[in-house]
N, C-alpha and C. Protein backbone atom coordinates (compact mmCIF):
# COMPACT_ATOMS: atom_id res chain seq x y z
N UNK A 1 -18.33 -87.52 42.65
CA UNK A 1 -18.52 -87.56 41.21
C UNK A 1 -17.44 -86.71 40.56
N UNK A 2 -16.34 -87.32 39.43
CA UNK A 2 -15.65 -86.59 38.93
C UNK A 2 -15.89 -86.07 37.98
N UNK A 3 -15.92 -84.67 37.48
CA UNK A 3 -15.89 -84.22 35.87
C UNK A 3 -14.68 -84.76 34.93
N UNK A 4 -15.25 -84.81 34.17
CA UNK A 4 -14.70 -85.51 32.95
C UNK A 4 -13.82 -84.42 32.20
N UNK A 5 -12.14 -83.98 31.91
CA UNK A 5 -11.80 -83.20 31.05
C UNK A 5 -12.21 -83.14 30.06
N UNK A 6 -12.50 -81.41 29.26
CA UNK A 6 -12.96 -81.77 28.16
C UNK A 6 -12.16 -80.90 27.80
N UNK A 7 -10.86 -81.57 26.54
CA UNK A 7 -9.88 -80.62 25.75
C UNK A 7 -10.68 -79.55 24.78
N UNK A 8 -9.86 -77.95 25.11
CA UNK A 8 -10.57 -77.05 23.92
C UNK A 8 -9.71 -76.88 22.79
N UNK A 9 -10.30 -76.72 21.54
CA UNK A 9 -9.56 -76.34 20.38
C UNK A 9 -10.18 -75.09 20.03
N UNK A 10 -9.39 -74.20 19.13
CA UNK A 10 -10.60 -72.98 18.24
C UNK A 10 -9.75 -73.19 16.93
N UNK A 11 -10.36 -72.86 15.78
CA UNK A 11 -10.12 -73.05 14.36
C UNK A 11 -10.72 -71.98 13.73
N UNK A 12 -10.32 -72.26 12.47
CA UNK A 12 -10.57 -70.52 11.61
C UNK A 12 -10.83 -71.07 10.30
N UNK A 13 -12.17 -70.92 9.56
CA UNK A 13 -11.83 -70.60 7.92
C UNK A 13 -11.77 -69.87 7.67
N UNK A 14 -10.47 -69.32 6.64
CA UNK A 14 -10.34 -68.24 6.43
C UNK A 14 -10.78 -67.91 5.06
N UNK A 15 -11.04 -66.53 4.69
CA UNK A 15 -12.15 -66.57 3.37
C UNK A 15 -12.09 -65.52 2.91
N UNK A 16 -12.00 -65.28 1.87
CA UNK A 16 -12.13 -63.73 0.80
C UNK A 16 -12.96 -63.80 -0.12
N UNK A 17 -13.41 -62.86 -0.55
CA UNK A 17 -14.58 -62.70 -1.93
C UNK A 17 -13.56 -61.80 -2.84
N UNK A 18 -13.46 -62.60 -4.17
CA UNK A 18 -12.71 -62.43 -5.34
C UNK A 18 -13.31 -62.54 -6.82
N UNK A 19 -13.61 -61.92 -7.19
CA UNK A 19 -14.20 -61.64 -8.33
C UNK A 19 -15.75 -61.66 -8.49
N UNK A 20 -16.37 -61.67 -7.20
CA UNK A 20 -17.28 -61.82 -6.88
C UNK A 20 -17.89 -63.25 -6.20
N UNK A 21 -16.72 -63.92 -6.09
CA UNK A 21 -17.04 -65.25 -5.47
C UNK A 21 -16.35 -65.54 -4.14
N UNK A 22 -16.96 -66.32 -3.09
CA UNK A 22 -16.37 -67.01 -2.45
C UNK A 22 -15.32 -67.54 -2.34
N UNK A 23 -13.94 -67.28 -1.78
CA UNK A 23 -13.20 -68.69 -2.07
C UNK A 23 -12.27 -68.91 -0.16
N UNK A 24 -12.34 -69.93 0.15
CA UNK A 24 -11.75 -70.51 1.24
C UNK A 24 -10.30 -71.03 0.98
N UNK A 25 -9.35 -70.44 2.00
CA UNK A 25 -7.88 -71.41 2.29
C UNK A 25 -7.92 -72.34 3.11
N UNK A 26 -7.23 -73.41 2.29
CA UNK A 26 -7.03 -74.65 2.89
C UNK A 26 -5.75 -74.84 2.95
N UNK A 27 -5.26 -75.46 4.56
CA UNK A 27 -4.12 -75.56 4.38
C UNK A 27 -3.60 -77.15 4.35
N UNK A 28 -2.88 -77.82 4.12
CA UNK A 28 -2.13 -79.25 4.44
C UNK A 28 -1.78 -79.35 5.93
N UNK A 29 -1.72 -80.44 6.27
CA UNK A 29 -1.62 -80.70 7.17
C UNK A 29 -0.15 -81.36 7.30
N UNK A 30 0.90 -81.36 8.70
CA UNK A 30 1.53 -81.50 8.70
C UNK A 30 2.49 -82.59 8.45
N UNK A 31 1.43 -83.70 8.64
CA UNK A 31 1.90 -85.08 8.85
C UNK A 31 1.56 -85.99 7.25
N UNK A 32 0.41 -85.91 6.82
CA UNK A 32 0.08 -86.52 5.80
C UNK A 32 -0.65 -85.70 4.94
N UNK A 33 -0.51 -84.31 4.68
CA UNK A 33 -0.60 -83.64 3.46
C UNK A 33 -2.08 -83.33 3.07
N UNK A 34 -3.22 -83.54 4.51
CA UNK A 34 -4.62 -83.38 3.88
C UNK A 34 -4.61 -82.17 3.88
N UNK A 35 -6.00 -81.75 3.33
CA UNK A 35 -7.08 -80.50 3.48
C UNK A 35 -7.46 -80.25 3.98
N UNK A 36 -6.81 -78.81 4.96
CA UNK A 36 -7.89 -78.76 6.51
C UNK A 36 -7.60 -77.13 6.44
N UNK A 37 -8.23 -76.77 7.86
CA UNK A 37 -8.22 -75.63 8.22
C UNK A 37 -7.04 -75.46 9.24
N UNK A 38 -6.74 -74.11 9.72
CA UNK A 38 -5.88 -73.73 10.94
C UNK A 38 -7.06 -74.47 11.79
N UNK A 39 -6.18 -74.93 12.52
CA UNK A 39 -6.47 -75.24 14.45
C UNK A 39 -6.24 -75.65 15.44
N UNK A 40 -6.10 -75.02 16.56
CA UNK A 40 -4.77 -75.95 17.57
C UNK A 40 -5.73 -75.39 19.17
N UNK A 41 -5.19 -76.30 19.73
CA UNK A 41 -5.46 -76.39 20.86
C UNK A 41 -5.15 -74.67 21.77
N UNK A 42 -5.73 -74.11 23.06
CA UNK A 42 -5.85 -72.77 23.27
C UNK A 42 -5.47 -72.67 24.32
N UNK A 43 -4.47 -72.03 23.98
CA UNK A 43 -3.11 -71.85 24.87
C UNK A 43 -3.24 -70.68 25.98
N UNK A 44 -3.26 -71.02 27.26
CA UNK A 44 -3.32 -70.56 28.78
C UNK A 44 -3.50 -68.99 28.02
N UNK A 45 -4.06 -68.30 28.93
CA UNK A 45 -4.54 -67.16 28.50
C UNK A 45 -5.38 -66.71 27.01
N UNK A 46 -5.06 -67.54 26.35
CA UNK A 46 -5.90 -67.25 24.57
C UNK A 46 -7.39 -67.17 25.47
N UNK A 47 -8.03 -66.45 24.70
CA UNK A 47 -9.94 -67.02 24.19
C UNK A 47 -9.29 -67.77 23.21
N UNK A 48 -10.65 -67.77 22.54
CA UNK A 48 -10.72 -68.71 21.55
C UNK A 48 -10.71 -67.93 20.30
N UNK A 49 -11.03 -67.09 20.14
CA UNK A 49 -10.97 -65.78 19.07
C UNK A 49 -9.20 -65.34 18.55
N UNK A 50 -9.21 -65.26 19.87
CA UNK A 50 -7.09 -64.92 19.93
C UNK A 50 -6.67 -66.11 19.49
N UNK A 51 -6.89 -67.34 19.91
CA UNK A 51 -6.34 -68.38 19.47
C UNK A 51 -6.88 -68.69 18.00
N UNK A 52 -7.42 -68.23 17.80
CA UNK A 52 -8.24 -69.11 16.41
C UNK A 52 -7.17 -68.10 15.36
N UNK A 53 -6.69 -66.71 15.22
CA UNK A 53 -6.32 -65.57 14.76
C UNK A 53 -4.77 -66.19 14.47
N UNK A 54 -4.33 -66.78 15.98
CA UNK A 54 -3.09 -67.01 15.94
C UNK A 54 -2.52 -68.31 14.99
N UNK A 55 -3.44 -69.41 15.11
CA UNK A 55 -3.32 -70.64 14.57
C UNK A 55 -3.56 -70.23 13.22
N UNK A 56 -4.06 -69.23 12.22
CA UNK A 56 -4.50 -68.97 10.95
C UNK A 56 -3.07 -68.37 10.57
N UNK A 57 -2.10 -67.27 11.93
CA UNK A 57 -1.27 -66.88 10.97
C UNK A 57 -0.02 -68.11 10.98
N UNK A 58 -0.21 -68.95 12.24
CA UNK A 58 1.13 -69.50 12.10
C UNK A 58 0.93 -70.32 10.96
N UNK A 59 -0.14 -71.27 10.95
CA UNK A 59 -0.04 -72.08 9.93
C UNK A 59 -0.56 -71.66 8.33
N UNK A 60 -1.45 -70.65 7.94
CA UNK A 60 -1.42 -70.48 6.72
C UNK A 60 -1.15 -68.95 6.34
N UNK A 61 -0.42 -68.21 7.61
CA UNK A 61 0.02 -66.99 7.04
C UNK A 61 -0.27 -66.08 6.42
N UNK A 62 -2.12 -66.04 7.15
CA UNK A 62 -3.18 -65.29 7.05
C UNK A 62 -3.33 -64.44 8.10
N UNK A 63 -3.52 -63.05 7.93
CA UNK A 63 -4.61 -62.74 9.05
C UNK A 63 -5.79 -61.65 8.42
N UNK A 64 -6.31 -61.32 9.52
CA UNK A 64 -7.99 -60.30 8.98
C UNK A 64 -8.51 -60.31 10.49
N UNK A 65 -9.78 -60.68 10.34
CA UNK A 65 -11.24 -59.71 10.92
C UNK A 65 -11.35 -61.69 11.16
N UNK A 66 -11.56 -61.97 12.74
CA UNK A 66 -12.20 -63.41 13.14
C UNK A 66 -13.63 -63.03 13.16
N UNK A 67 -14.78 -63.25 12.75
CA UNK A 67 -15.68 -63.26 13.36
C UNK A 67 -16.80 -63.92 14.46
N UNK A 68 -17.11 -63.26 15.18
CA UNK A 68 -17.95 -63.43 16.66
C UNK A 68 -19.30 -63.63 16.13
N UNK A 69 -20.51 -64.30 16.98
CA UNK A 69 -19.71 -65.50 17.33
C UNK A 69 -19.33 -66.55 17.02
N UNK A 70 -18.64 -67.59 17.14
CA UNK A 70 -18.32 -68.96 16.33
C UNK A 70 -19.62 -69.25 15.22
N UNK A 71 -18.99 -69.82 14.16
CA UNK A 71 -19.70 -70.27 13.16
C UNK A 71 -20.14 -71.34 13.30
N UNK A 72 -19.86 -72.34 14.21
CA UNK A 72 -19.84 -73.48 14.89
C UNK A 72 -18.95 -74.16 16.00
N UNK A 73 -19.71 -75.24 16.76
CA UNK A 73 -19.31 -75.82 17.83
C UNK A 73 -18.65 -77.35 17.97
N UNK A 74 -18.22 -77.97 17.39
CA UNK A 74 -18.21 -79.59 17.73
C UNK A 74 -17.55 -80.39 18.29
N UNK A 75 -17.56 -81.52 18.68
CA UNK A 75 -16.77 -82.09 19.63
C UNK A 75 -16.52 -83.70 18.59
N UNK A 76 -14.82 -83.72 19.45
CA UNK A 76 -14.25 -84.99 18.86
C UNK A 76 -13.87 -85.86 20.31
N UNK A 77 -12.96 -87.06 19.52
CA UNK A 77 -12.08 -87.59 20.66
C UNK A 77 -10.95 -87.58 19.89
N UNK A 78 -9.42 -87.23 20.88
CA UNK A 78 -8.46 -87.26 20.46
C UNK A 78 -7.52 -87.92 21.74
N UNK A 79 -6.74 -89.59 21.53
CA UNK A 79 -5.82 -89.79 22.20
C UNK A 79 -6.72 -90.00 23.73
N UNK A 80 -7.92 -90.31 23.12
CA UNK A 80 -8.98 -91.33 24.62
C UNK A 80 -9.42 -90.06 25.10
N UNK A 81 -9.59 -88.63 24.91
CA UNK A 81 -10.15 -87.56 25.59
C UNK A 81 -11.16 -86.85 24.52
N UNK A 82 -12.23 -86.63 25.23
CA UNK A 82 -13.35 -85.84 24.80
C UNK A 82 -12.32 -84.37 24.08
N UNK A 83 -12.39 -83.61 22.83
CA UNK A 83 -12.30 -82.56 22.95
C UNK A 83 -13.28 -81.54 21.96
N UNK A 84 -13.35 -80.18 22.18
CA UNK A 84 -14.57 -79.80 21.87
C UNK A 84 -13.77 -78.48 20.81
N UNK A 85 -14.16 -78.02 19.55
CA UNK A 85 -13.46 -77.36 18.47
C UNK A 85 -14.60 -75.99 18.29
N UNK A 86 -14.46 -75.05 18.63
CA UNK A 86 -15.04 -73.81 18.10
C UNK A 86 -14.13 -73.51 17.01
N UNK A 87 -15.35 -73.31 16.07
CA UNK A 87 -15.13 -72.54 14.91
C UNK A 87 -15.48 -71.30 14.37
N UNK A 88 -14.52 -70.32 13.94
CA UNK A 88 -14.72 -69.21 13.41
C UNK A 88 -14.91 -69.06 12.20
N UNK A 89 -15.39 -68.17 11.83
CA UNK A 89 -14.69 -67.69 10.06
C UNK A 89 -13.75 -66.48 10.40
N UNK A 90 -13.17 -66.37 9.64
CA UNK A 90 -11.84 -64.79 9.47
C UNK A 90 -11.86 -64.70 7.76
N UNK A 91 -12.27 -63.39 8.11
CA UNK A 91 -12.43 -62.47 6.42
C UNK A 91 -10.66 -61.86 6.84
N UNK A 92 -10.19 -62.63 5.44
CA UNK A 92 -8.96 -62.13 5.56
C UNK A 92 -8.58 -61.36 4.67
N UNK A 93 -7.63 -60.28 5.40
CA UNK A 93 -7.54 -59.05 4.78
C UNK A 93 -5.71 -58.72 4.49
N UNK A 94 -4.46 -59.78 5.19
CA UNK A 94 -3.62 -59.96 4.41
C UNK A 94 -2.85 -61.22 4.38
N UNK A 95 -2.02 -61.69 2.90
CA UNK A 95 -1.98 -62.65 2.87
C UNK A 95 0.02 -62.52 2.82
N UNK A 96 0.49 -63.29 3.59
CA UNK A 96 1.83 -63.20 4.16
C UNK A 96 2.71 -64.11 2.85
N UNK A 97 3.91 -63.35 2.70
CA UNK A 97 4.86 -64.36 1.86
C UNK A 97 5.75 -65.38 3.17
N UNK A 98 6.20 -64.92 4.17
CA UNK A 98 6.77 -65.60 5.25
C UNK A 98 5.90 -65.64 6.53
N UNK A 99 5.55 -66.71 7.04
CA UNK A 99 4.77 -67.27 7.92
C UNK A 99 5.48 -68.30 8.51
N UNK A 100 5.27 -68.67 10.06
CA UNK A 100 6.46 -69.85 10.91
C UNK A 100 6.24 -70.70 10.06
N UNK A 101 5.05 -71.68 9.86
CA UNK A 101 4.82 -72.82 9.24
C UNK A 101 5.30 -72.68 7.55
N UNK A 102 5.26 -71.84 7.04
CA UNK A 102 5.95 -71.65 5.52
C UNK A 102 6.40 -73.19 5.05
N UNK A 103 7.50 -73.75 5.42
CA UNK A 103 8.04 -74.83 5.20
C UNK A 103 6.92 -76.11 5.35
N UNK A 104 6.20 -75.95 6.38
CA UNK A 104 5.80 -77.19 6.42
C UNK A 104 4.46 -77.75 5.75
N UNK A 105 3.90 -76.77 5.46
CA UNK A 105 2.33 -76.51 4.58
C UNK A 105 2.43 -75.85 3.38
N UNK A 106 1.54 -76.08 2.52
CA UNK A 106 0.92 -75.69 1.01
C UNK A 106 -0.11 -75.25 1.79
N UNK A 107 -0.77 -74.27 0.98
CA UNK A 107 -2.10 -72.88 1.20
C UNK A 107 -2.35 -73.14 -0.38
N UNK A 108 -4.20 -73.31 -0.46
CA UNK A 108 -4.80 -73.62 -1.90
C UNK A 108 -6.28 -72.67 -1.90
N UNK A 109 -6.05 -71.32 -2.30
CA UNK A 109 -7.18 -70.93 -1.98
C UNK A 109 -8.53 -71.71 -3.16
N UNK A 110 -9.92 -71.79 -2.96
CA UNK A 110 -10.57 -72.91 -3.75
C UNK A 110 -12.04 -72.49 -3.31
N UNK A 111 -13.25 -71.95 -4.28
CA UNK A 111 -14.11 -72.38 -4.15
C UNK A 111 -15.13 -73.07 -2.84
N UNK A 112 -16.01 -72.86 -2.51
CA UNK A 112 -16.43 -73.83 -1.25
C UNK A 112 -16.76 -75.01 -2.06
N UNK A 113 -17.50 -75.31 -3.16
CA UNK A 113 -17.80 -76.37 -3.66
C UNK A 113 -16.11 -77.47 -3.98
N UNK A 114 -15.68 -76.97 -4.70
CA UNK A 114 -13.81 -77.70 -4.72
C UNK A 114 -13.45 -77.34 -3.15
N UNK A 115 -13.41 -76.72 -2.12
CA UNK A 115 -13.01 -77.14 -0.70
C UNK A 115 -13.40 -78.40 -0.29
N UNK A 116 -15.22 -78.14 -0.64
CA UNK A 116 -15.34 -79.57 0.25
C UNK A 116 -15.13 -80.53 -0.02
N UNK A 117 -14.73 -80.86 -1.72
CA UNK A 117 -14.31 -81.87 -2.35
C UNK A 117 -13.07 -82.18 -2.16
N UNK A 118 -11.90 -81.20 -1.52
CA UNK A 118 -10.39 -81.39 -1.03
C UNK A 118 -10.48 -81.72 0.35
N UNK A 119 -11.23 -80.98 1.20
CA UNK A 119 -11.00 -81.28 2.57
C UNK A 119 -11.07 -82.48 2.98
N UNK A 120 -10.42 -82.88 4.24
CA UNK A 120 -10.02 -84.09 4.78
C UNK A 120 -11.41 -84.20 6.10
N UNK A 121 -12.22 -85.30 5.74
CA UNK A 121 -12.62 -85.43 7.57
C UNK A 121 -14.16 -84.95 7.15
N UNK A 122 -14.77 -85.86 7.74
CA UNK A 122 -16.66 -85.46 7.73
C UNK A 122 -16.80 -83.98 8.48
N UNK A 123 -16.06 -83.69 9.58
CA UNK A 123 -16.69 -82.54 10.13
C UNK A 123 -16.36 -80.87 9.30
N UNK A 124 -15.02 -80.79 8.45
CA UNK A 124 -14.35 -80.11 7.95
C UNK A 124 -15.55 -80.01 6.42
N UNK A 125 -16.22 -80.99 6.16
CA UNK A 125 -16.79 -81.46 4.99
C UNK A 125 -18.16 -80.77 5.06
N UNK A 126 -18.95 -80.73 6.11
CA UNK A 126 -20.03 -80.58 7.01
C UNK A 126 -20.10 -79.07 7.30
N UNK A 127 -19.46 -78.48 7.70
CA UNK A 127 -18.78 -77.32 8.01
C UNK A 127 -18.78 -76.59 6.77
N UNK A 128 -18.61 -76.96 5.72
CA UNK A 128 -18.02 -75.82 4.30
C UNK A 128 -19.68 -76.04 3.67
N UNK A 129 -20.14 -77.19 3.62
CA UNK A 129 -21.46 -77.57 2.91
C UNK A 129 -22.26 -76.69 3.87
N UNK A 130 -22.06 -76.41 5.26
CA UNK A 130 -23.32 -75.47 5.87
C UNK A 130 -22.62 -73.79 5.29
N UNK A 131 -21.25 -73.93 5.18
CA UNK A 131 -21.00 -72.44 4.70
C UNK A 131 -21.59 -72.14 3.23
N UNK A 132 -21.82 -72.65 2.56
CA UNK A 132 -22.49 -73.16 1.29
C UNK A 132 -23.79 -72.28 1.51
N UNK A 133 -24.57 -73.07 2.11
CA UNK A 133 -25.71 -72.66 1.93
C UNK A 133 -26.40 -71.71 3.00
N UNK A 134 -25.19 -70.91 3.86
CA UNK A 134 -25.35 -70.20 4.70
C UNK A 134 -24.68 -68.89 4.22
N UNK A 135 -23.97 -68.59 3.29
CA UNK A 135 -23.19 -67.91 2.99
C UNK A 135 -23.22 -66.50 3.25
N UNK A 136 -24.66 -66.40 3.50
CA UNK A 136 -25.20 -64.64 3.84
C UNK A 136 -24.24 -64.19 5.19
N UNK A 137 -23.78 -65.40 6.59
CA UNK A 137 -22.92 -65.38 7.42
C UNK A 137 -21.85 -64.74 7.04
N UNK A 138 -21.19 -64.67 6.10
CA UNK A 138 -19.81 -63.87 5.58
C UNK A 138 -20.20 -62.25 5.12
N UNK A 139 -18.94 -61.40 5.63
CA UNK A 139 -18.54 -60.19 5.99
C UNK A 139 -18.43 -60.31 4.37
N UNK A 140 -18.68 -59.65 3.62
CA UNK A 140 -17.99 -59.99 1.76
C UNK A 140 -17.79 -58.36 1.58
N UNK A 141 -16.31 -58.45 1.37
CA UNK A 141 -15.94 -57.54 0.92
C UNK A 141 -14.44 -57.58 0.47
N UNK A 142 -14.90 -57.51 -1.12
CA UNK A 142 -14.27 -57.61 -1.97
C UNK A 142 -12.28 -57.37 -2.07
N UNK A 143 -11.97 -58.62 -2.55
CA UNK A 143 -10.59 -58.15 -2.34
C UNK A 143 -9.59 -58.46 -3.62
């Protein structure tokens, strides 16, 4: 009996409280310009914590505080393979003028209600609507 590969990803919303509100970064995506979060596949030695930290600064040139443990778990298919996406939140605490990805992404910080109305993809959608009404989950401190 063979096991079946199952590809890992980890991902990050990243999030600050500003004027007393919520608001989430969203970044574009590389290819066709949606609304998503950092997240990439977890590179030989990463956890998923390290990786989730790293994918937030390359692509939206964030970092902070990831928090443990995942905010969620889910699984896709990508390219005929099962793969499975832990999600974090990261209370971010600085926000970078130069970041690798700089060139290739827009960063829109927004509301969870206007996130989920920008974000790309049922699970990304699903994800902000449970941060919604879960919100007590976030570290809030004011920035």
């Amino acid at each position: 009996m063979s096991k079946m590969l199952v590809l890992r990803q980890s991902s990050a919303i990243p999030y600050r409280v500003k004027d007393g509100k919520v608001e989430v970064l969203l970044i574009t995506s590389t290819k066709h310009q949606h609304w998503i979060v950092p997240k990439g596949w977890i590179a030989l030695g990463f956890s998923a914590v390290d990786s989730a930290a790293k994918e937030t600064w390359e692509e939206a040139g964030v970092t902070g505080r990831v928090q443990t443990p995942a905010f969620a778990v889910y699984s896709d298919r990508k390219w005929g393979y099962p793969y499975q996406v832990e999600v974090f939140l990261l209370s971010v605490e600085d926000v970078l003028e130069e970041w690798p990805e700089a060139r290739k992404r827009k960063r829109q910080w927004l509301s969870l209600p206007k996130a989920v109305k920008q974000a790309k993809g049922k699970p990304l959608k699903r994800l902000l609507q449970r941060l919604q009404t879960q919100s007590n989950l976030l570290n809030f401190v004011e920035t």
